[in-house]
Protein backbone atom coordinates (compact mmCIF):
# COMPACT_ATOMS: atom_id res chain seq x y z
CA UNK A 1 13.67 -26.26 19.99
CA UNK A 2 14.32 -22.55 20.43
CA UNK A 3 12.60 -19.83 18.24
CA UNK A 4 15.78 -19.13 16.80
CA UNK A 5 16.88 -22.43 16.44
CA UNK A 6 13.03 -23.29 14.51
CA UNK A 7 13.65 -20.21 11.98
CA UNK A 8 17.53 -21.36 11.48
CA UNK A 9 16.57 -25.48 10.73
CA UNK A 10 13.90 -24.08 8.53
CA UNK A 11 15.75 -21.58 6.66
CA UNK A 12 18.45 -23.99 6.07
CA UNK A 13 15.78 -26.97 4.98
CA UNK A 14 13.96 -24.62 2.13
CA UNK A 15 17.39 -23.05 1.10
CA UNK A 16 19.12 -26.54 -0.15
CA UNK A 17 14.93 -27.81 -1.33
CA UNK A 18 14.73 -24.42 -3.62
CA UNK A 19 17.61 -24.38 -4.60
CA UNK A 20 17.60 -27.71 -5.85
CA UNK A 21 14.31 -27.04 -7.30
CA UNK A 22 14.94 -23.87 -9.20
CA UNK A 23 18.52 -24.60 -9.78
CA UNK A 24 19.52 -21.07 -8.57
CA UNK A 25 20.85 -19.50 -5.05
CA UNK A 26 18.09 -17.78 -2.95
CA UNK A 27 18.58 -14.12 -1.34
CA UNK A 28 18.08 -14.81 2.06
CA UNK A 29 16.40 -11.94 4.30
CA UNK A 30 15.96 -12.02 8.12
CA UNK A 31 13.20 -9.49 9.05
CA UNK A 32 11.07 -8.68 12.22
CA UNK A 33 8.62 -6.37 14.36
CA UNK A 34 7.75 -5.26 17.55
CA UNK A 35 4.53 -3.71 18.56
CA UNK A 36 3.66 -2.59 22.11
CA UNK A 37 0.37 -1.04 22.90
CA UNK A 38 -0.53 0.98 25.99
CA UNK A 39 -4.68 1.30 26.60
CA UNK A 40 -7.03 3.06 29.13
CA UNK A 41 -10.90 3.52 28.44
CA UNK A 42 -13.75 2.86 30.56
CA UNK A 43 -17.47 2.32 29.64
CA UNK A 44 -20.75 4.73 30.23
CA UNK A 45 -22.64 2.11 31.99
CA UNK A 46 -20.76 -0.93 32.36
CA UNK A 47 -18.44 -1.04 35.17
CA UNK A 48 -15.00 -1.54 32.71
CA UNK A 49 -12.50 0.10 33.24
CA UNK A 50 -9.11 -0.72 31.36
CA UNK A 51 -5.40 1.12 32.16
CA UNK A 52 -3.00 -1.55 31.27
CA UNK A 53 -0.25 -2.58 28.74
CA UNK A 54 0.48 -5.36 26.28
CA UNK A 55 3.02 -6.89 23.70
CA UNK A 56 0.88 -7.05 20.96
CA UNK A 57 3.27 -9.07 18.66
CA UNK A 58 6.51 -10.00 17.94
CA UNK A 59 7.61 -11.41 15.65
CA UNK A 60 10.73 -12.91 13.49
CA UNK A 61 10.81 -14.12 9.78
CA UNK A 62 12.88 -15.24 7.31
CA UNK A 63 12.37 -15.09 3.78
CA UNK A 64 14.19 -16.30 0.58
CA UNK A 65 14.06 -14.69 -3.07
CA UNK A 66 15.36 -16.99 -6.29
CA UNK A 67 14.75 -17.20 -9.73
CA UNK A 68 11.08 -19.02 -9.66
CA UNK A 69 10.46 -19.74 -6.28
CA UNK A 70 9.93 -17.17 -2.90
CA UNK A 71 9.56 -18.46 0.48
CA UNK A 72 8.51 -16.92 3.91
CA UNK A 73 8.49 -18.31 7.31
CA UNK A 74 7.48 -16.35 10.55
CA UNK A 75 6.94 -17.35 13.49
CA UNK A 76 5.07 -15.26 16.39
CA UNK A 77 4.69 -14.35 20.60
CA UNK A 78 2.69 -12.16 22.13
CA UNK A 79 1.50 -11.19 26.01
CA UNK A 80 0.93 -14.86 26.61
CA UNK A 81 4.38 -15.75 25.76
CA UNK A 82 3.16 -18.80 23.29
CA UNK A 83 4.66 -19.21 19.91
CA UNK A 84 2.64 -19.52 16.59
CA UNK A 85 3.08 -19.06 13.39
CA UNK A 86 2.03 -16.53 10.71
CA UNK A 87 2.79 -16.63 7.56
CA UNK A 88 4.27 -19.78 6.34
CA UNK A 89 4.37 -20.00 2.58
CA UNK A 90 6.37 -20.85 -0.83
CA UNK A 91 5.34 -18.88 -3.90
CA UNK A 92 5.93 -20.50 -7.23
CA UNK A 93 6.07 -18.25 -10.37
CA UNK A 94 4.79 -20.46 -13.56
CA UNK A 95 6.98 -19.31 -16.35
CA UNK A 96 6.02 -17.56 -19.60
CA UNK A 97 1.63 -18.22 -17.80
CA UNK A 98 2.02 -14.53 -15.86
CA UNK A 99 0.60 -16.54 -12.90
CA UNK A 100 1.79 -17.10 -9.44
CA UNK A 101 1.26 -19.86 -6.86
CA UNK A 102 1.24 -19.68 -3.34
CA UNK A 103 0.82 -22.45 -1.54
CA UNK A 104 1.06 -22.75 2.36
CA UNK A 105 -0.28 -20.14 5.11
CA UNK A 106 -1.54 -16.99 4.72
CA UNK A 107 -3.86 -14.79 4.97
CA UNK A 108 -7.09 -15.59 2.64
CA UNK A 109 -7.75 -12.51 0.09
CA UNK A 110 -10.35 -10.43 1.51
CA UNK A 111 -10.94 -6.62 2.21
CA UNK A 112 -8.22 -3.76 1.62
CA UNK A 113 -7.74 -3.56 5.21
CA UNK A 114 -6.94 -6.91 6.09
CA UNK A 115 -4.40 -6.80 3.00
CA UNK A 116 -2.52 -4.35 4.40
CA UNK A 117 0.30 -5.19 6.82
CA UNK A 118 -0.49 -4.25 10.52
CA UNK A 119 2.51 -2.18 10.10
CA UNK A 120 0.78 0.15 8.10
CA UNK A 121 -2.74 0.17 8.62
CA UNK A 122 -3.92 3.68 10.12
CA UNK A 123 -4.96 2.90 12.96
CA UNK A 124 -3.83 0.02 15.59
CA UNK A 125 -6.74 -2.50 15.03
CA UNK A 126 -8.93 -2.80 11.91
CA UNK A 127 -12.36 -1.83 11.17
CA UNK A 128 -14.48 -3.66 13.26
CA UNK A 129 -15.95 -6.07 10.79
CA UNK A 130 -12.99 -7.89 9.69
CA UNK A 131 -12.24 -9.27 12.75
CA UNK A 132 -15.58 -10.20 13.58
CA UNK A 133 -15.91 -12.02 9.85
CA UNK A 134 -13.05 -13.58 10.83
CA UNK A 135 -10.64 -12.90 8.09
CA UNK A 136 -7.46 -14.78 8.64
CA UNK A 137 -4.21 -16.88 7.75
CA UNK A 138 -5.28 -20.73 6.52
CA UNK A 139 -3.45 -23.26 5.23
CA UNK A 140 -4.24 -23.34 1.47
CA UNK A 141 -3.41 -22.89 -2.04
CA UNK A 142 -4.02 -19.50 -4.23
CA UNK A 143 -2.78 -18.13 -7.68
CA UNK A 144 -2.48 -14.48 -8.45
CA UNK A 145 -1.83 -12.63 -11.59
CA UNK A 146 -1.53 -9.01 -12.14
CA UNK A 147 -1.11 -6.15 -14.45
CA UNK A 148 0.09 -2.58 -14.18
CA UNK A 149 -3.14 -1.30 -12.75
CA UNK A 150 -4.67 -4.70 -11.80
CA UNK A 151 -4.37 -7.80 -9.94
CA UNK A 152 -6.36 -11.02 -9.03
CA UNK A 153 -5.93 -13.51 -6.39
CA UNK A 154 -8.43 -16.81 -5.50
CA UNK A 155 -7.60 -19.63 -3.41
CA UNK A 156 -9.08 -22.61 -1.38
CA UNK A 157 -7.79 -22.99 2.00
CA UNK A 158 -7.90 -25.56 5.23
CA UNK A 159 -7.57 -23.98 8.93
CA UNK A 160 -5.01 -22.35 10.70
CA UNK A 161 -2.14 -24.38 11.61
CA UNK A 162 -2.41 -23.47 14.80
CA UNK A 163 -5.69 -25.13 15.26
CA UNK A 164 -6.27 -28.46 16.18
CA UNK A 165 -7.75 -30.48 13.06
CA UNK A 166 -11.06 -30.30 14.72
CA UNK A 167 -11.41 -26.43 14.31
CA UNK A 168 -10.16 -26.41 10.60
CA UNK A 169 -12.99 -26.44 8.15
CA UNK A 170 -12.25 -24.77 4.68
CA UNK A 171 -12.85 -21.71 2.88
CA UNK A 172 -12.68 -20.42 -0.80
CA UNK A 173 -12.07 -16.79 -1.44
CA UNK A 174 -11.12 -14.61 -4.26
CA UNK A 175 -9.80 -11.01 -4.62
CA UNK A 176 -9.50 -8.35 -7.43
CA UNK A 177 -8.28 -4.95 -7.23
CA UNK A 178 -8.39 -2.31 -10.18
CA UNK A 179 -6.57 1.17 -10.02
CA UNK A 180 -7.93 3.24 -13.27
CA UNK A 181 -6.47 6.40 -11.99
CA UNK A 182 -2.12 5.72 -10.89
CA UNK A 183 0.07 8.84 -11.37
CA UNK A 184 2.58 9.74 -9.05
CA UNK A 185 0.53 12.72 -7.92
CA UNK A 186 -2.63 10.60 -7.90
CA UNK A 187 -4.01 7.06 -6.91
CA UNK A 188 -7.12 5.46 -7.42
CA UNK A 189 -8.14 1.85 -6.45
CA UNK A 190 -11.27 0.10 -6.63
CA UNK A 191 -11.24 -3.54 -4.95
CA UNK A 192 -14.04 -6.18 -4.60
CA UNK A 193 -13.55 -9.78 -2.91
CA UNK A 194 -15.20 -12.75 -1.60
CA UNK A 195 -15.45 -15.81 0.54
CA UNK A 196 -17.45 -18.81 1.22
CA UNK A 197 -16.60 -20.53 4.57
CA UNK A 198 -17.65 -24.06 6.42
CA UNK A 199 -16.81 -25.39 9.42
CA UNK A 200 -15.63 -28.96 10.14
CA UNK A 201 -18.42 -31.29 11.19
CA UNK A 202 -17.19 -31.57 14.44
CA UNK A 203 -16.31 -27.97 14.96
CA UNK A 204 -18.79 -25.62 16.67
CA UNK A 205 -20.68 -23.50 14.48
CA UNK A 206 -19.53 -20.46 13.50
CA UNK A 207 -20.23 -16.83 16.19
CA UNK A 208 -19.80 -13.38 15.45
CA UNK A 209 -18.31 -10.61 18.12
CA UNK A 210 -16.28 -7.73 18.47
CA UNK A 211 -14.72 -5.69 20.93
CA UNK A 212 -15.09 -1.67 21.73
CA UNK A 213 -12.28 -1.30 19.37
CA UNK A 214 -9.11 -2.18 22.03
CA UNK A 215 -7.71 -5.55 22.16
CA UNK A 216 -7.23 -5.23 26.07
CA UNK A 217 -11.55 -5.38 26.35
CA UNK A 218 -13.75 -8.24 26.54
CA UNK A 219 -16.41 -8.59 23.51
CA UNK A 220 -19.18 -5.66 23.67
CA UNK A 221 -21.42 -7.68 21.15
CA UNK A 222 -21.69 -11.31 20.50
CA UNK A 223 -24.32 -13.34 18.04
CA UNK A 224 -23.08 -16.74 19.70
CA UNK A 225 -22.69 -19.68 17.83
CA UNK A 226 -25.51 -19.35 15.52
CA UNK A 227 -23.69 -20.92 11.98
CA UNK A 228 -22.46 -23.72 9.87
CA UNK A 229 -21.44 -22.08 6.77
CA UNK A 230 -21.27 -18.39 5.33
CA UNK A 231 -20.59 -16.12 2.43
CA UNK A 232 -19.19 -12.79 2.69
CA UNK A 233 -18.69 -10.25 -0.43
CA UNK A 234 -17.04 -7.04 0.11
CA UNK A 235 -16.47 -3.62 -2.09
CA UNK A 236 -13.43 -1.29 -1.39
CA UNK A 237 -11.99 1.80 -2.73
CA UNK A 238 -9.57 4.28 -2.26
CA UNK A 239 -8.06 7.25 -3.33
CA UNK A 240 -4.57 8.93 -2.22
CA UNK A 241 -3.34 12.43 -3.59
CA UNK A 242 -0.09 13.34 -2.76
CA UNK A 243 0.43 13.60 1.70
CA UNK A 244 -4.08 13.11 1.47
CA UNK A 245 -6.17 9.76 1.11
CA UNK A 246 -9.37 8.70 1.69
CA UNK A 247 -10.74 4.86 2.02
CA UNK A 248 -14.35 2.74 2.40
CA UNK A 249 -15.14 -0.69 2.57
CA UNK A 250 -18.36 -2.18 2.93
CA UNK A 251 -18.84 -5.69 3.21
CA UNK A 252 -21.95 -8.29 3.69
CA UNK A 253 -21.99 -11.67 5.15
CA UNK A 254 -24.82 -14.25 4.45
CA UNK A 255 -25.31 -16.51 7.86
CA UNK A 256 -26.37 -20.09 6.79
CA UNK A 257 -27.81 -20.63 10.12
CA UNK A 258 -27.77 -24.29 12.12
CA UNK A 259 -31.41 -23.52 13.38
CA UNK A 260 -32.42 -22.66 9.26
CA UNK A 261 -32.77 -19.84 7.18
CA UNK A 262 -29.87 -17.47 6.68
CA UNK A 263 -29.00 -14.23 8.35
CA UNK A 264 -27.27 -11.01 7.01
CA UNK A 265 -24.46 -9.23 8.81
CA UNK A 266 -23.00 -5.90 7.55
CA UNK A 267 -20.33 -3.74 8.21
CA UNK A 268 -17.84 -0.62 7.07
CA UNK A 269 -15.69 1.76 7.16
CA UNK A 270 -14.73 4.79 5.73
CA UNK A 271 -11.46 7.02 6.96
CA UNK A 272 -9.08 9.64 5.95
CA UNK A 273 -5.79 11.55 6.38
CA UNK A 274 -3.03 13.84 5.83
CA UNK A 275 0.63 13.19 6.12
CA UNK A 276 2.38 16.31 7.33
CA UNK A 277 6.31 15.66 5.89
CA UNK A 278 5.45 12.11 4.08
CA UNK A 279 2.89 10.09 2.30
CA UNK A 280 0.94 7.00 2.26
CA UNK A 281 2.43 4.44 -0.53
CA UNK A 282 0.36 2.19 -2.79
CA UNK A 283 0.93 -0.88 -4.76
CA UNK A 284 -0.29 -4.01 -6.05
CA UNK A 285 -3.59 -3.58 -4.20
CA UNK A 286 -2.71 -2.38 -1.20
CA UNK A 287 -1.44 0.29 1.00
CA UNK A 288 2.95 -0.24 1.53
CA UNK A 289 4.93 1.16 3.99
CA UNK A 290 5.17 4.94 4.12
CA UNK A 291 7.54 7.55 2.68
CA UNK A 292 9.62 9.82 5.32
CA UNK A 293 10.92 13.14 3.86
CA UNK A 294 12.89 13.78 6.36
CA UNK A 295 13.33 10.82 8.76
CA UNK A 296 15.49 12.26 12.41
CA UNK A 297 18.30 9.67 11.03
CA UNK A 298 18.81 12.35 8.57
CA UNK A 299 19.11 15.42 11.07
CA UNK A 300 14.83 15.62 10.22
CA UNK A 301 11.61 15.78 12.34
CA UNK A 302 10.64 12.44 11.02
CA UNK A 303 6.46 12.55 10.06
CA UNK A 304 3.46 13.19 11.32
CA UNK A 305 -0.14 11.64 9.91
CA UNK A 306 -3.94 12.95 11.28
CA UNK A 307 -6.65 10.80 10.53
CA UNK A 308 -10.62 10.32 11.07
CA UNK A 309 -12.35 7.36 10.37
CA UNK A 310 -16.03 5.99 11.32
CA UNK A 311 -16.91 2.27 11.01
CA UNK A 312 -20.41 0.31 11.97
CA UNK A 313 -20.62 -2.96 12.76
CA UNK A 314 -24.17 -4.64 12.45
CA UNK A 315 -25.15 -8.67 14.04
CA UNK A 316 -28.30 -8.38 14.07
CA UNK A 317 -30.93 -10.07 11.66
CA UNK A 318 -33.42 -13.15 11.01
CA UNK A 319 -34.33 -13.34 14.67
CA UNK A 320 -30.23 -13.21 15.69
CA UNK A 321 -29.53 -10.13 17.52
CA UNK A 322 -26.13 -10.01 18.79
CA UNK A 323 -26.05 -6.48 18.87
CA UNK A 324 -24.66 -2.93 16.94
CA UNK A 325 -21.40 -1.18 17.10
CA UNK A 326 -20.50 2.50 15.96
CA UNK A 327 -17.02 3.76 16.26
CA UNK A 328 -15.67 6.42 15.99
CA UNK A 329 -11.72 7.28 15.47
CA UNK A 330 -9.15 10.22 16.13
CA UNK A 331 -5.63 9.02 15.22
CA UNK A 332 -2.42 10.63 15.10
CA UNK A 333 1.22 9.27 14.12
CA UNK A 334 4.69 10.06 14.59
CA UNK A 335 7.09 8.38 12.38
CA UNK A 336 10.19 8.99 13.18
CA UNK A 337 11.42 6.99 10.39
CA UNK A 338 9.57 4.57 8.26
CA UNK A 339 10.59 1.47 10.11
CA UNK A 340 9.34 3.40 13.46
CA UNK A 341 5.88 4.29 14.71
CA UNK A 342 4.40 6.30 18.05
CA UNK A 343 0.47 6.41 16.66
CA UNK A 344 -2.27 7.69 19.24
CA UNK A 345 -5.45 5.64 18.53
CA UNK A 346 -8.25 7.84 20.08
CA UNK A 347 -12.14 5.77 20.13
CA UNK A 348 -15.36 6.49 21.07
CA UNK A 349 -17.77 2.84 20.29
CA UNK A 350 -21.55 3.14 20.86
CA UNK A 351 -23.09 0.14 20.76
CA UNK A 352 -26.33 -1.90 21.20
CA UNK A 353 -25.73 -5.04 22.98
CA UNK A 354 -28.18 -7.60 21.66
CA UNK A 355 -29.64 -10.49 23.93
CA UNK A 356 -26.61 -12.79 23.60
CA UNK A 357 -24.18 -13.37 26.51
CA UNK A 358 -22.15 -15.85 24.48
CA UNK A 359 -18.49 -15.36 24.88
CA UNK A 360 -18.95 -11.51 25.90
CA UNK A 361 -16.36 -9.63 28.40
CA UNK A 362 -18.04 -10.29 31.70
CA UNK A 363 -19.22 -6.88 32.47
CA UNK A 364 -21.26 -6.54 29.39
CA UNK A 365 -22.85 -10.12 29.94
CA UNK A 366 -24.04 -8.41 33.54
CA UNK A 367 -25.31 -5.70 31.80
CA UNK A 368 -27.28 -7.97 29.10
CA UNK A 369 -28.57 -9.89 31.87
CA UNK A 370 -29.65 -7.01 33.72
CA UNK A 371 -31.94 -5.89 30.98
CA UNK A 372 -29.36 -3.47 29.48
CA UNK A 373 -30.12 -2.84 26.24
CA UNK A 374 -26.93 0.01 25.27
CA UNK A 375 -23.18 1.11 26.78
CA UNK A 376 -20.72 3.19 25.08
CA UNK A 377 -16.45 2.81 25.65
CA UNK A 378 -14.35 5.76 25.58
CA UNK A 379 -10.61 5.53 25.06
CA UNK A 380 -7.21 5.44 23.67
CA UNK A 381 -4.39 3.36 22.66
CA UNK A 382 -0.64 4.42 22.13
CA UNK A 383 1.03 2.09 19.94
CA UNK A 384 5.04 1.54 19.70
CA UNK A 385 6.08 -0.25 16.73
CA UNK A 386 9.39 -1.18 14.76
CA UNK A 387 10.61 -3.20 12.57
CA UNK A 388 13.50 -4.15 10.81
């Protein structure tokens, strides 16, 4: 069955099952994204070097909007040319409780940045610690509520659907955001969340890693598999004023280790910018898409954002030492219209490799091997986005 043909089966199948159910005809919406990235860097010691091109995602959905009940499906290929799915989700609102429930796949509520759609996050990748805490979609159940200036979320969740049942596991995790400050000319948020994760008894344990920033590069650091279960709490907080915002996140992961005793990782990230003819947008706890004065379908330059940001990444404790990573981040982003994106991801990651070898990008293992105790990767990404 085709990728169209998937979307159009299911699209037809949850249309005639919510409409029965809520007794009311669903807006139907057929969406989708593109993003292309382009990457050269090369590392002080290590010999890396990296001048090539991928399609980091693309992607197709289709959602539905009635009375009570929501639904998205969205389905997924990249470089490798498989298909997965996304998101993959009903929401049910309870009448007259203020409560919604979600139940399917998504992503599990954790950190500001991992909230955000990668449409809109400043950079191309995230801060380094979310992806190596692993914060993903799951197959679970959640319920939010929310307020004008508040909002809660906590779920329990299986594994990916894309895994094989063997890999699956289950997590609980729980997310509340609280903005005391929200005028139009001026935003504050202040977030907190958290997550307790085990692996399946037959799944290996659970390994830490991260890349220098760039999908296209190996792992620079690695603890291996060192885990069966974890708990990670994280703070967050932001603040946008007018075309300016600022944002940090700091989170800490407790490492119930297979060998005994428990480890602590850490990691954060703090960045900000300016939007020259625009402005970030906020809502319900996260960042939205952005706001084009003039975008060049209306005879205008379209946007420009400049942004810093710094973010540490630290696997190393209890006798684990899978290494260190600093980065550090130049971007800037043309938007030609808000649907439309040509960002320049500029990174510099210093890092200290550890003594683990486990699943790292070859020339870093040499390196480790070798006694090497340190490298640094210098580069850049362009990334080409759209959506629709």
């Amino acid at each position: 069955m085709t990728y169209l043909r998937f979307l159009g089966a299911a699209c037809a199948a949850a249309q005639a099952a919510f409409c029965a159910a809520a007794d009311a005809p669903l807006e139907l919406r057929f969406s989708g994204r593109i993003l292309y990235d382009y990457t050269q860097a090369e590392s002080d010691k290590a010999p890396l070097e990296i001048d090539g091109a991928e399609l980091r995602a693309a992607r197709l959905a289709l959602a539905g909007k009635g009375k009570q009940i929501d639904f998205k499906i969205e389905l997924e290929t990249d470089e490798d040319g498989e298909i997965s799915a996304t998101d993959a989700y009903i929401d049910f609102a309870l009448p007259g409780s203020g409560w919604t429930v979600r139940a399917g796949q998504f992503k599990t509520p954790n950190s500001l940045q991992e909230q955000v759609s990668g449409l809109f996050t400043t950079f191309s990748e995230r801060a380094a610690f979310t992806d190596a805490f692993a914060f993903d979609r799951r197959l679970g159940i959640a319920a939010t509520t929310m307020g004008e200036s508040w909002t809660f979320t906590a779920g329990a969740f299986g594994g990916n659907v894309n895994d094989t049942p063997t890999s699956e596991g289950f997590a609980l995790a729980a997310r509340g955001t609280y903005a005391p400050v929200a005028t139009e000319d001026l935003t504050v948020h202040l977030g907190a969340s958290v997550r307790h994760r085990e692996t399946d008894s037959r799944a290996p344990d659970l390994r830490y890693r991260q890349r220098p920033f760039a999908r296209i590069a190996g792992r620079m650091i690695s603890t291996g598999p060192v885990s069966e279960s974890d708990v990670f709490v994280g703070l967050e907080g932001a603040v946008l004023r007018g075309p300016l915002w600022v944002s940090a996140e700091y989170g800490a992961l407790s490492s119930h280790l297979t060998a005994g005793g428990n480890a602590t990782f850490d990691g954060s990230s703090a960045e900000a910018g300016y939007f020259l003819g625009g402005r970030r947008t906020y809502g319900s706890g996260e960042f939205g898409r952005p706001e084009i004065d003039k975008p060049v379908t209306r005879g205008g330059p379209g946007a420009l954002s400049i942004s810093a940001a710094f973010d540490t990444l630290n696997l190393t404790d209890s006798g684990i030492d899978g290494g260190t990573m600093n980065t550090a981040l130049l971007g800037l982003s043309w938007y030609p219209t808000a649907r439309t994106r040509l960002g320049l991801s500029l990174f510099h990651a210093d890092a200290d490799l550890g003594t683990s070898t486990s699943g790292l990008d070859p020339a870093f293992a040499a390196g480790v091997l070798a006694g090497q105790t340190s490298d640094k990767v210098t580069g850049f990404t362009l990334r080409m986005q759209a959506d629709f």
